[in-house]
N, C-alpha and C. Protein backbone atom coordinates (compact mmCIF):
# COMPACT_ATOMS: atom_id res chain seq x y z
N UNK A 1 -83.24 83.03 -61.68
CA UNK A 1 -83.55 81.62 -61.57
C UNK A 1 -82.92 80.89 -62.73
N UNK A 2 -82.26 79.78 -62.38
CA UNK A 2 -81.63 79.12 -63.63
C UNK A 2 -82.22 78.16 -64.69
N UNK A 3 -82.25 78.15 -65.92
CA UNK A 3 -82.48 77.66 -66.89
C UNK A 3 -82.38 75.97 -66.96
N UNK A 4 -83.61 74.90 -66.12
CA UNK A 4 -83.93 73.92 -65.83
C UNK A 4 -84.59 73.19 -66.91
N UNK A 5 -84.59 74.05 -68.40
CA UNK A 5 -84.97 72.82 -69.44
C UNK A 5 -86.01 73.49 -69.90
N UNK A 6 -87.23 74.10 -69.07
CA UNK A 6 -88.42 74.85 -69.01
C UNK A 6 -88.18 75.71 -69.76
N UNK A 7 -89.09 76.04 -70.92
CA UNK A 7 -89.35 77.38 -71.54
C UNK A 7 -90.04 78.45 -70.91
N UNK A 8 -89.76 78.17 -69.95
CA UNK A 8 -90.96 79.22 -68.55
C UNK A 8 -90.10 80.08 -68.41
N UNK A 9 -88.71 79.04 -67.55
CA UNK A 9 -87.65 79.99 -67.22
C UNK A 9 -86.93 80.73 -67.60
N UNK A 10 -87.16 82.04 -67.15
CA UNK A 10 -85.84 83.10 -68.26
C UNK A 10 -84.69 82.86 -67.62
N UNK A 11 -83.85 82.55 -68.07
CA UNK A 11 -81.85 82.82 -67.39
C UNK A 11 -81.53 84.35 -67.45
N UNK A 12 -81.05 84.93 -66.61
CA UNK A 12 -79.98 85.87 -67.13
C UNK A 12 -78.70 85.60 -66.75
N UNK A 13 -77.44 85.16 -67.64
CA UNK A 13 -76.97 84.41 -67.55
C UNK A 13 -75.64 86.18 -66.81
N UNK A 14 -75.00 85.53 -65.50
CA UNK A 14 -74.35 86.54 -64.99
C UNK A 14 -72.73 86.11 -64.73
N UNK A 15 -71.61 86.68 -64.75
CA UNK A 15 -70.38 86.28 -64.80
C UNK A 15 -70.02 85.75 -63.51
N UNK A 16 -69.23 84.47 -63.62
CA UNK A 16 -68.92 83.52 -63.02
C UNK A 16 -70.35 82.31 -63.23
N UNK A 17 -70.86 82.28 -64.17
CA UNK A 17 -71.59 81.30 -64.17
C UNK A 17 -71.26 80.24 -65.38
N UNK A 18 -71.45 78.86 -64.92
CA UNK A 18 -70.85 77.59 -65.97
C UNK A 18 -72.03 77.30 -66.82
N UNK A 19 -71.99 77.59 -68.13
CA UNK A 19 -72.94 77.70 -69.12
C UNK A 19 -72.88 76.51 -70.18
N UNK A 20 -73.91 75.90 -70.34
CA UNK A 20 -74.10 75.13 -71.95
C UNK A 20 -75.03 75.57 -72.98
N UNK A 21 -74.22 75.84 -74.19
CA UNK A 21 -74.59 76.58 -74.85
C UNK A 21 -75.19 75.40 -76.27
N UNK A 22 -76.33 75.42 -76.52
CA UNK A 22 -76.41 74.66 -77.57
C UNK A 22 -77.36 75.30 -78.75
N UNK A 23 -76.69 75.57 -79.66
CA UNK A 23 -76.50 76.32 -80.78
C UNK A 23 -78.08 76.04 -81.33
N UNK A 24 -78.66 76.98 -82.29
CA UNK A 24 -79.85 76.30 -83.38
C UNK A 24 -79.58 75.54 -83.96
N UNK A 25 -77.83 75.26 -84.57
CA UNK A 25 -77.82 74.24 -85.04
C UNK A 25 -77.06 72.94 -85.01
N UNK A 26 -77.31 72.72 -83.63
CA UNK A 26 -76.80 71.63 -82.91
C UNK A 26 -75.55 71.77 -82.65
N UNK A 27 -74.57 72.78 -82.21
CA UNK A 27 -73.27 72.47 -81.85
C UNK A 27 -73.28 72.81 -80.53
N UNK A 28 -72.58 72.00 -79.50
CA UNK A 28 -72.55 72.38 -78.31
C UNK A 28 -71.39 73.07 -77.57
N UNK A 29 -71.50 74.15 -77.06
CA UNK A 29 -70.26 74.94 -76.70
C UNK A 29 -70.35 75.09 -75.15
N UNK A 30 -69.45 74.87 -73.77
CA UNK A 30 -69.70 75.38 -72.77
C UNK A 30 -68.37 76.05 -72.20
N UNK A 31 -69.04 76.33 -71.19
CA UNK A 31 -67.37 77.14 -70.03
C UNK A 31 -67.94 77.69 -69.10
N UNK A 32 -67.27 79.14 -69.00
CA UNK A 32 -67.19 80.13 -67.79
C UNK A 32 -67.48 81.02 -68.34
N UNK A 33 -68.95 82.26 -67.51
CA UNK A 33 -69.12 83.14 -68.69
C UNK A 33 -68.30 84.29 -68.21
N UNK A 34 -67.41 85.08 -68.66
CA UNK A 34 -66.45 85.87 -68.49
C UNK A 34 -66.67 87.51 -68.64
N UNK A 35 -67.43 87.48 -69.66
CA UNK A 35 -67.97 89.16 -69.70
C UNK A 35 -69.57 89.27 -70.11
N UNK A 36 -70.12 89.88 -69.09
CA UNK A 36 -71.15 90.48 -69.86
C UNK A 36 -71.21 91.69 -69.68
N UNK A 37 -71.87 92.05 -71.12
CA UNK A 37 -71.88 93.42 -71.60
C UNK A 37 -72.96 94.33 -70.81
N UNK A 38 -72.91 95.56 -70.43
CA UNK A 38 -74.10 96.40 -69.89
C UNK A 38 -75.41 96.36 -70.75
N UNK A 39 -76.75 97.31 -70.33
CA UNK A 39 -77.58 97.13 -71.20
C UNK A 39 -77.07 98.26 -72.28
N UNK A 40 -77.59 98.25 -73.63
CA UNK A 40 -76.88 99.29 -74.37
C UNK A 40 -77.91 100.43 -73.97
N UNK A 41 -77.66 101.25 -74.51
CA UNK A 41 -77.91 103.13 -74.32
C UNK A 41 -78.14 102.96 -76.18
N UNK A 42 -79.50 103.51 -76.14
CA UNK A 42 -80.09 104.16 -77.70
C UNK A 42 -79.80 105.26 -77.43
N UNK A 43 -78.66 105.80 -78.68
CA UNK A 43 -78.61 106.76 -79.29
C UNK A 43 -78.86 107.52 -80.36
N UNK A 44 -79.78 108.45 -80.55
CA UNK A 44 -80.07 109.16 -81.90
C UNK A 44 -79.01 109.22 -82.94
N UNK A 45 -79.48 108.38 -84.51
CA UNK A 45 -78.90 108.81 -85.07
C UNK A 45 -77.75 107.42 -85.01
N UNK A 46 -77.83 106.64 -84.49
CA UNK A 46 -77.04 105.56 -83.87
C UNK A 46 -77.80 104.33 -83.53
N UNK A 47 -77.09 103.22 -84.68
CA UNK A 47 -77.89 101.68 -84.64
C UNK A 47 -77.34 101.38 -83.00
N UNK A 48 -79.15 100.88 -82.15
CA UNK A 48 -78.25 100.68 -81.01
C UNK A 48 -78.08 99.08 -81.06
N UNK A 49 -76.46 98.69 -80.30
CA UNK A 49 -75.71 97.51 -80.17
C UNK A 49 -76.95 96.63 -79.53
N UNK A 50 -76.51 95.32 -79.64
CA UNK A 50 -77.06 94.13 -78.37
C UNK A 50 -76.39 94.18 -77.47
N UNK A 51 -77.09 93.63 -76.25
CA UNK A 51 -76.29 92.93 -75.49
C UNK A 51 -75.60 91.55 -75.58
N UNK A 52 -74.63 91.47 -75.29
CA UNK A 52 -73.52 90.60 -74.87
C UNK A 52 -73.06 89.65 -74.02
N UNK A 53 -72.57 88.15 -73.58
CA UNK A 53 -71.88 87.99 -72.92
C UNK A 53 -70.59 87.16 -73.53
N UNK A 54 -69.61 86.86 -73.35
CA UNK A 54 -68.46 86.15 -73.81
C UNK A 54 -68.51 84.98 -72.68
N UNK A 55 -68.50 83.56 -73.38
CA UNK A 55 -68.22 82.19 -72.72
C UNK A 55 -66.68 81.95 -73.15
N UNK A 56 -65.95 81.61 -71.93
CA UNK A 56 -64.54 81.13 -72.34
C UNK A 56 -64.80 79.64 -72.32
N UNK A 57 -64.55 79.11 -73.43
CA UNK A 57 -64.31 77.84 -73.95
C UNK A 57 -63.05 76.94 -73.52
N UNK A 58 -61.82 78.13 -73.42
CA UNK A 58 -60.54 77.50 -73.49
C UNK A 58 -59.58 78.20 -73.12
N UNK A 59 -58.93 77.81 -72.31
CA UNK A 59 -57.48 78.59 -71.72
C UNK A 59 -56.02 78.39 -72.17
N UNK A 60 -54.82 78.11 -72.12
CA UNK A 60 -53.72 78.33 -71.95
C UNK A 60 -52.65 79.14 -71.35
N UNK A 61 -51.77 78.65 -71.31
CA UNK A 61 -50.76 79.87 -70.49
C UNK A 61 -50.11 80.33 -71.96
N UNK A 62 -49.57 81.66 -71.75
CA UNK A 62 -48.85 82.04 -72.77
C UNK A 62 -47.34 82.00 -72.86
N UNK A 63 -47.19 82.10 -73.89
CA UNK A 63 -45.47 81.80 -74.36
C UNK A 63 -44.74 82.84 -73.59
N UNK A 64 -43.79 82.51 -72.76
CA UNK A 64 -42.33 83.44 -72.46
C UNK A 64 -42.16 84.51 -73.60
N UNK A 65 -41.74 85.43 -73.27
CA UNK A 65 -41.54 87.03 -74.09
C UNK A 65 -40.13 87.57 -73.91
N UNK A 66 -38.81 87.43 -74.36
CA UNK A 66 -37.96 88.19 -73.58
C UNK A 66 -38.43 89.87 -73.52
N UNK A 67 -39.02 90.07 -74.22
CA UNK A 67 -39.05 91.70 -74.44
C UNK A 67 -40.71 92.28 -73.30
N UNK A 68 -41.31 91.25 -72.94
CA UNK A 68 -42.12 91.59 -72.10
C UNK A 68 -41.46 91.34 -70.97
N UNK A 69 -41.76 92.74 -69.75
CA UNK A 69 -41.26 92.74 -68.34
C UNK A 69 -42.63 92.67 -67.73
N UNK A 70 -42.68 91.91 -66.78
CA UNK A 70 -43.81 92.17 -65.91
C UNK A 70 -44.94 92.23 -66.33
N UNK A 71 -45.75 91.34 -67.16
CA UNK A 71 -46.93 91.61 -68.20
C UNK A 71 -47.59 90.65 -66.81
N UNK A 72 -48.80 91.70 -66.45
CA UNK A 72 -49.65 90.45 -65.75
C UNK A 72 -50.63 89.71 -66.65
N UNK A 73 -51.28 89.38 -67.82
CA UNK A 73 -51.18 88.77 -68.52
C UNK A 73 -51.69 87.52 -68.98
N UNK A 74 -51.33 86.50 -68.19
CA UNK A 74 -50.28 84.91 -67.66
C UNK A 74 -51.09 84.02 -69.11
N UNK A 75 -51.72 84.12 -69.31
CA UNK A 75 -52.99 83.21 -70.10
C UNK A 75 -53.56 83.86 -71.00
N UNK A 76 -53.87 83.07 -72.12
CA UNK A 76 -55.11 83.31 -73.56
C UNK A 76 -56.03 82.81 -73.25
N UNK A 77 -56.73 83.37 -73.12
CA UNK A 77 -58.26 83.47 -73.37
C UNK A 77 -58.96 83.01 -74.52
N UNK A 78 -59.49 81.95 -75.21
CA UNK A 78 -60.44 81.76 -76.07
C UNK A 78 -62.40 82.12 -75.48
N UNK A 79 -62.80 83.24 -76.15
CA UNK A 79 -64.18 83.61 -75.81
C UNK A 79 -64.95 83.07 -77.11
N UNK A 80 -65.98 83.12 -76.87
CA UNK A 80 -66.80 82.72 -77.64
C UNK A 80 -68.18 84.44 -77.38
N UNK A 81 -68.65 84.86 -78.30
CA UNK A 81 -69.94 85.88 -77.76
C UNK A 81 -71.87 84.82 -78.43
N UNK A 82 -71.97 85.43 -76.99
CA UNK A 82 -73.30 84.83 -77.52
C UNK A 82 -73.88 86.15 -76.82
N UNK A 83 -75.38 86.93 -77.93
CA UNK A 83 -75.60 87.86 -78.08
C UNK A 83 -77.37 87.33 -77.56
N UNK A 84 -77.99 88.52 -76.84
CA UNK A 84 -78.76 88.09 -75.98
C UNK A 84 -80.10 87.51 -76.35
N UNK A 85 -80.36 87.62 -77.94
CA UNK A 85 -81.31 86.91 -78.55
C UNK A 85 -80.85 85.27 -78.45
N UNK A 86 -79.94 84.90 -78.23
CA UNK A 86 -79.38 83.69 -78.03
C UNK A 86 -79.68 82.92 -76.90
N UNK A 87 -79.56 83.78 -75.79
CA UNK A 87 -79.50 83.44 -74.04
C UNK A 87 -80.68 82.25 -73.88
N UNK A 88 -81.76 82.34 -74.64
CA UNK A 88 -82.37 80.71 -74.70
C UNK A 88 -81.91 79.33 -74.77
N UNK A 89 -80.50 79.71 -75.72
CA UNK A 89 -80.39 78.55 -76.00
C UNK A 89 -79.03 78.06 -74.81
N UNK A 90 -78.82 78.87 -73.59
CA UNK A 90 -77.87 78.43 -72.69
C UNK A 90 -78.73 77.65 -71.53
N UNK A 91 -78.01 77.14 -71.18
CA UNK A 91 -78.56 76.24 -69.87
C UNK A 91 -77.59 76.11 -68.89
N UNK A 92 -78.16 76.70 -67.62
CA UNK A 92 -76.89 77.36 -66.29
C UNK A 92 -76.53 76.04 -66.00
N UNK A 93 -75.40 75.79 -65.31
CA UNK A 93 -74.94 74.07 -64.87
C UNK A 93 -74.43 74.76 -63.31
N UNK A 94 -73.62 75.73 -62.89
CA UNK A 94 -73.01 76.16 -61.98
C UNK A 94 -72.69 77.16 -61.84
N UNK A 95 -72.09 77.74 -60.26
CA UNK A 95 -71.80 79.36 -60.15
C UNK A 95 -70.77 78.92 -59.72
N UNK A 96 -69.45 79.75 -59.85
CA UNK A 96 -68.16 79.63 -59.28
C UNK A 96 -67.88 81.21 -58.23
N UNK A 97 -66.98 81.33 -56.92
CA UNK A 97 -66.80 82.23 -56.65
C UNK A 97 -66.87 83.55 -57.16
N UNK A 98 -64.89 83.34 -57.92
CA UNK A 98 -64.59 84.14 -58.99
C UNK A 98 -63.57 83.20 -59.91
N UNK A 99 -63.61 84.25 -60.95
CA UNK A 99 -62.38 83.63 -62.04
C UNK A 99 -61.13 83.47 -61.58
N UNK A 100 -60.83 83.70 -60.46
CA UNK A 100 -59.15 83.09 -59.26
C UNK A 100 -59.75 82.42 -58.76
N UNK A 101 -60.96 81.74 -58.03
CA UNK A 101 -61.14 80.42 -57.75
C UNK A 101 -62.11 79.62 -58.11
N UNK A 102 -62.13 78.68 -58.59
CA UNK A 102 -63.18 77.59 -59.39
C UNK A 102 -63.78 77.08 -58.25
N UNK A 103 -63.95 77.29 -56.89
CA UNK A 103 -65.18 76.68 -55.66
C UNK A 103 -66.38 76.93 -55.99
N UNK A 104 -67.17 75.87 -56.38
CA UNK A 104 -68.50 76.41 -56.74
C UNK A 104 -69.52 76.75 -55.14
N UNK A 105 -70.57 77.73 -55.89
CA UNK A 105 -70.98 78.36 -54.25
C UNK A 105 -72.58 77.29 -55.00
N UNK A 106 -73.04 77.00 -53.44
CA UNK A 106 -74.71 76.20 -53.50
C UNK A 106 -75.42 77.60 -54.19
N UNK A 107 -76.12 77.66 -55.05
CA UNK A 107 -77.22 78.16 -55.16
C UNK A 107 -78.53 77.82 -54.45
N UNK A 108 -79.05 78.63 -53.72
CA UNK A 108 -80.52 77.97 -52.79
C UNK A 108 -81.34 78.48 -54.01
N UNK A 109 -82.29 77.52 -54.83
CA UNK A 109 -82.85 77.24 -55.93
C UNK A 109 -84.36 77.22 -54.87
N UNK A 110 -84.45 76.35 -53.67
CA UNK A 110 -85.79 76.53 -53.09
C UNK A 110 -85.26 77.38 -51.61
N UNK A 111 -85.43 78.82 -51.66
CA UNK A 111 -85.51 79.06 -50.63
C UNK A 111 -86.13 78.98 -49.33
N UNK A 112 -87.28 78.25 -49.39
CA UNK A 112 -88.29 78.43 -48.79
C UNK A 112 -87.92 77.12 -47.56
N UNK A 113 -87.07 75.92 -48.38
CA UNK A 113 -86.54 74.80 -47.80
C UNK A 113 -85.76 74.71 -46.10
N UNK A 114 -86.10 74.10 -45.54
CA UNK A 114 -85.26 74.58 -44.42
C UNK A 114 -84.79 72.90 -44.12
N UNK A 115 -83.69 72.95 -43.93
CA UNK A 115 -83.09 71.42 -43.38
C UNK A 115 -83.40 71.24 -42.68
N UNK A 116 -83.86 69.70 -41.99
CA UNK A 116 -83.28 69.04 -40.46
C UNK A 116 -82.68 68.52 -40.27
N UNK A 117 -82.14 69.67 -39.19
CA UNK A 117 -80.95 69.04 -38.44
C UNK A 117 -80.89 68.03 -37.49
N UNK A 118 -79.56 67.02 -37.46
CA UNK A 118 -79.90 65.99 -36.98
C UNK A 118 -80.53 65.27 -37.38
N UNK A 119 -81.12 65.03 -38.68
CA UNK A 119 -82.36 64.16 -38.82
C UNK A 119 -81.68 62.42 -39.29
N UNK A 120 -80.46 62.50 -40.31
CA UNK A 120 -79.86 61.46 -40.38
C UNK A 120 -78.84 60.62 -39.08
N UNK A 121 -78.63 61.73 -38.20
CA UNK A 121 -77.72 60.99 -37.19
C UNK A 121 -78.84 60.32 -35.98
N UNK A 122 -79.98 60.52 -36.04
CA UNK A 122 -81.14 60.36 -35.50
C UNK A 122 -81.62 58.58 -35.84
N UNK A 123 -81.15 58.90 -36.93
CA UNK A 123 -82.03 57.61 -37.84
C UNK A 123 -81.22 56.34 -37.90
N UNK A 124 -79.41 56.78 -37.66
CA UNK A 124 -78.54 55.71 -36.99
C UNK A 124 -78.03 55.29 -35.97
N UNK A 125 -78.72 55.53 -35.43
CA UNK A 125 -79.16 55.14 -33.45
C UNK A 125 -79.55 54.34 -33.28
């Protein structure tokens, strides 16, 4: 369920989702979230990691290479990581397909909702 302002709601914020990120101390960062990390595995003997996700902030294409052949490649990536003690401070805005197409898909937020049909072409009669 997405992060509507409510301290009720938990996010788990999942890739391909359009995130605003606003910092403890007021800086605001958003994008596309691009990686998230698995849950970690505790290992003995071994500080275990957080979890992870990376927000891309910013794109570009990259510079021509003569010495690169065939690099699929095409673009830099600027990520940003926000680490999962953080995930409070994001707030979901949108879901996109995938990272090859930016179509955002409806999220049904009230499932329970059912349209009527016909109900506006009804009403201009």
């Amino acid at each position: 369920m997405p992060n509507e302002g409510s301290s009720d709601l938990k996010y788990e914020p999942q890739v391909d989702d359009y995130v605003v990120w606003t910092t403890e101390l007021g800086q605001i960062h958003e994008g596309w979230v691009f990686f998230k990390a698995d849950p970690p595995v505790a290992k003995r003997g071994w500080r275990t990691p957080q979890q992870y996700i990376t927000i891309e902030i910013g794109v570009k294409k990259k510079p021509e290479c003569q010495y690169e052949k065939n690099n699929p490649h095409k673009y830099i990536h600027v990520l940003l990581c926000c680490y999962k003690p953080q995930w409070n401070e994001l707030r979901y805005v949108k879901h996109r397909v995938s990272k090859y197409d930016n179509t955002c898909v409806e999220d049904n937020i009230y499932p329970d909702y059912k349209s009527q049909d016909g109900k506006y072409e009804k009403q201009r009669r």
